[in-house]
C-alpha atoms as a PDB file:
ATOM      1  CA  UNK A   1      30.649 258.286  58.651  1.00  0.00           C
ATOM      2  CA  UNK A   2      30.281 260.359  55.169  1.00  0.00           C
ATOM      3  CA  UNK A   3      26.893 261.254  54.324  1.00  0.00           C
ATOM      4  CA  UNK A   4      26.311 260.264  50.572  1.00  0.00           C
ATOM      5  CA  UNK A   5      25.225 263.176  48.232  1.00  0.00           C
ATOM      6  CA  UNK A   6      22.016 262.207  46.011  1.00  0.00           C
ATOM      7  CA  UNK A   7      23.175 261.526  42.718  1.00  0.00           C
ATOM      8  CA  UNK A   8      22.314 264.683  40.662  1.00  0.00           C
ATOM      9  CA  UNK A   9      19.312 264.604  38.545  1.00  0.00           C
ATOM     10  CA  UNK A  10      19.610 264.238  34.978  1.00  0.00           C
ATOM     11  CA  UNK A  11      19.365 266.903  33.108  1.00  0.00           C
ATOM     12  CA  UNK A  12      15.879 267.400  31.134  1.00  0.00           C
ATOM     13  CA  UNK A  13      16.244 268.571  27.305  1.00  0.00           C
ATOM     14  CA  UNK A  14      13.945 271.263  25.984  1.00  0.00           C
ATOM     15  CA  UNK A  15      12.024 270.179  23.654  1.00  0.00           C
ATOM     16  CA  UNK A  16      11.512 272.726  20.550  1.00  0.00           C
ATOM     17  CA  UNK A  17       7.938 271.347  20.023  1.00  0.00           C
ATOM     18  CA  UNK A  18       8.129 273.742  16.461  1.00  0.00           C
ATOM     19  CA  UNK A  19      10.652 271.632  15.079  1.00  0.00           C
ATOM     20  CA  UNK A  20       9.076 268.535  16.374  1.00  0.00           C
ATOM     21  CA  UNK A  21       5.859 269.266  14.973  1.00  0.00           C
ATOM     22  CA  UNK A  22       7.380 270.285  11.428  1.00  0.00           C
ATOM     23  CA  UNK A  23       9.076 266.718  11.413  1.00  0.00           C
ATOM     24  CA  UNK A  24       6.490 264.660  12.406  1.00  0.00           C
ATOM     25  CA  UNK A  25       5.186 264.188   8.308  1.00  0.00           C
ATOM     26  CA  UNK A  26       8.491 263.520   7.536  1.00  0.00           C
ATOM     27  CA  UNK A  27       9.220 260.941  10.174  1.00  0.00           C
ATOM     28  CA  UNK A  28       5.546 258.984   9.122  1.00  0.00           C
ATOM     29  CA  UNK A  29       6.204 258.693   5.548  1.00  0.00           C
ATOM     30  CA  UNK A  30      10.102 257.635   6.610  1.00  0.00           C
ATOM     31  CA  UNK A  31       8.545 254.828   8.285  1.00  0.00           C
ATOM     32  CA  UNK A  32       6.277 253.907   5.504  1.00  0.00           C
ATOM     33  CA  UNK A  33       9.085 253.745   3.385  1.00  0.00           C
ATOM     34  CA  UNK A  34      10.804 251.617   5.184  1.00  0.00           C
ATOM     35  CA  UNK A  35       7.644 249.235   5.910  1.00  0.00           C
ATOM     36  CA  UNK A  36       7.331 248.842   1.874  1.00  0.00           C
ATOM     37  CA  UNK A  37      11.268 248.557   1.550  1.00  0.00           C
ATOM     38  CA  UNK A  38      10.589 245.689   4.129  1.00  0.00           C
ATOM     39  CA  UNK A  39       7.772 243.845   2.224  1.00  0.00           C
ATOM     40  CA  UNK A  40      10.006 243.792  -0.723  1.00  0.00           C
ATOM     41  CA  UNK A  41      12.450 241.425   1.077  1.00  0.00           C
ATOM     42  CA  UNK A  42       9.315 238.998   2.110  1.00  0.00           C
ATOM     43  CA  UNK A  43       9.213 235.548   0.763  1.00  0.00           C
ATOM     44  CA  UNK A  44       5.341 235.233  -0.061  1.00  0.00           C
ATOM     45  CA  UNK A  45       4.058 231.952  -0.327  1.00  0.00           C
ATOM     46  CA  UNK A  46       3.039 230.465  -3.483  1.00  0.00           C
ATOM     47  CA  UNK A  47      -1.061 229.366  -3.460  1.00  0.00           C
ATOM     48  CA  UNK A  48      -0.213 225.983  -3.616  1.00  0.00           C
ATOM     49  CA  UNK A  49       2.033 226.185  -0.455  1.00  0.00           C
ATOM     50  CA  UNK A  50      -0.684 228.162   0.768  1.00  0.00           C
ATOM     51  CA  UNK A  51      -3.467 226.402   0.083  1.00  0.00           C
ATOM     52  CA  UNK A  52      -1.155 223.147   1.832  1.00  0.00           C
ATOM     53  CA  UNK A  53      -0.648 225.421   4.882  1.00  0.00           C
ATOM     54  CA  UNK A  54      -3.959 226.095   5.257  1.00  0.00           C
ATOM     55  CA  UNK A  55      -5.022 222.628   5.037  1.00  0.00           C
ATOM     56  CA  UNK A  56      -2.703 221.681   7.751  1.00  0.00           C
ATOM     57  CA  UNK A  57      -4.115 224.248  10.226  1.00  0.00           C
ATOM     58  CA  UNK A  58      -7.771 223.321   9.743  1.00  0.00           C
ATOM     59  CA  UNK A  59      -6.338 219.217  10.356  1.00  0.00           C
ATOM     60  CA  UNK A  60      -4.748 220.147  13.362  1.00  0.00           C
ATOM     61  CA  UNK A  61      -7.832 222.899  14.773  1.00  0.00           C
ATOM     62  CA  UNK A  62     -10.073 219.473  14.111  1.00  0.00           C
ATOM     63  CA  UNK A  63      -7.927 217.077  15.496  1.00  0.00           C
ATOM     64  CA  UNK A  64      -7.324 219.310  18.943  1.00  0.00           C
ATOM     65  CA  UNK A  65     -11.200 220.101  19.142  1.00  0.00           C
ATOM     66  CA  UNK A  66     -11.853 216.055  18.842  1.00  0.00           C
ATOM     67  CA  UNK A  67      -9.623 215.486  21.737  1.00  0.00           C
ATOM     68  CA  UNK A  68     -10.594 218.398  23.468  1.00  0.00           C
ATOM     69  CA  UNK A  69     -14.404 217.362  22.820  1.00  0.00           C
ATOM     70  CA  UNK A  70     -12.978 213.620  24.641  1.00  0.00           C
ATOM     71  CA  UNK A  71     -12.046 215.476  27.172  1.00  0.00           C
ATOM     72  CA  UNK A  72     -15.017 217.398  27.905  1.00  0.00           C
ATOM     73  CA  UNK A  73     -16.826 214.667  27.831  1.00  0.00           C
ATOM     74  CA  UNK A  74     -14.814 212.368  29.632  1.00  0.00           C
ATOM     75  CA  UNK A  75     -14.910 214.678  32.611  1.00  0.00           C
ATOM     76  CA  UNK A  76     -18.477 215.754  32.406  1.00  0.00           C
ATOM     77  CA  UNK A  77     -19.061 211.875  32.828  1.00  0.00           C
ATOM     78  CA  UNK A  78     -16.774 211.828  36.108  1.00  0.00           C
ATOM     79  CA  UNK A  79     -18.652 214.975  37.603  1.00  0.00           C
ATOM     80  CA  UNK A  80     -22.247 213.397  36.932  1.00  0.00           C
ATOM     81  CA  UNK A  81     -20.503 209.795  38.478  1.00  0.00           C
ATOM     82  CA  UNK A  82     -19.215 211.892  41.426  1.00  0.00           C
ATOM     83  CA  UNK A  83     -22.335 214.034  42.504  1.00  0.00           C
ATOM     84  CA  UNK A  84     -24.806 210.564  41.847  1.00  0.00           C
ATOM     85  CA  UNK A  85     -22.909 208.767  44.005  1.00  0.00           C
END
């Protein structure tokens, strides 16, 4: 039976840290470009759509805290009934 030969390593690059260094303001202002190019394309929301969202999300937190509450309660009841008994 053939032995099998480790698969060579891959080869490391040198970094020239110089050159790396020297682009690194470059590269961040590049990239801040690019995140105020992006917020250009963004569809913002008008207030009133806003102000509708918003409304929605405070209904639903209250709704899912009132049930949650139940809940809570419900099984604090069942605990008590459970350790009296």
């Amino acid at each position: 039976m053939q032995e099998r030969k480790a698969p060579p390593a891959p080869v490391k690059k040198k970094i020239n840290w110089k050159k790396f260094i020297k682009a690194i303001p470059g590269r961040v202002a590049k990239f801040f470009r690019d995140v105020v190019h992006e917020l250009k394309k963004v569809t913002w929301p008008t207030k009133k759509d806003l102000f509708r969202y918003t409304v929605i999300v405070l209904i639903t937190i209250a709704f899912f805290a009132i049930i949650l509450g139940f809940f809570d309660f419900i099984w604090i009841r069942l605990i008590e009934f459970m350790a009296l008994a």
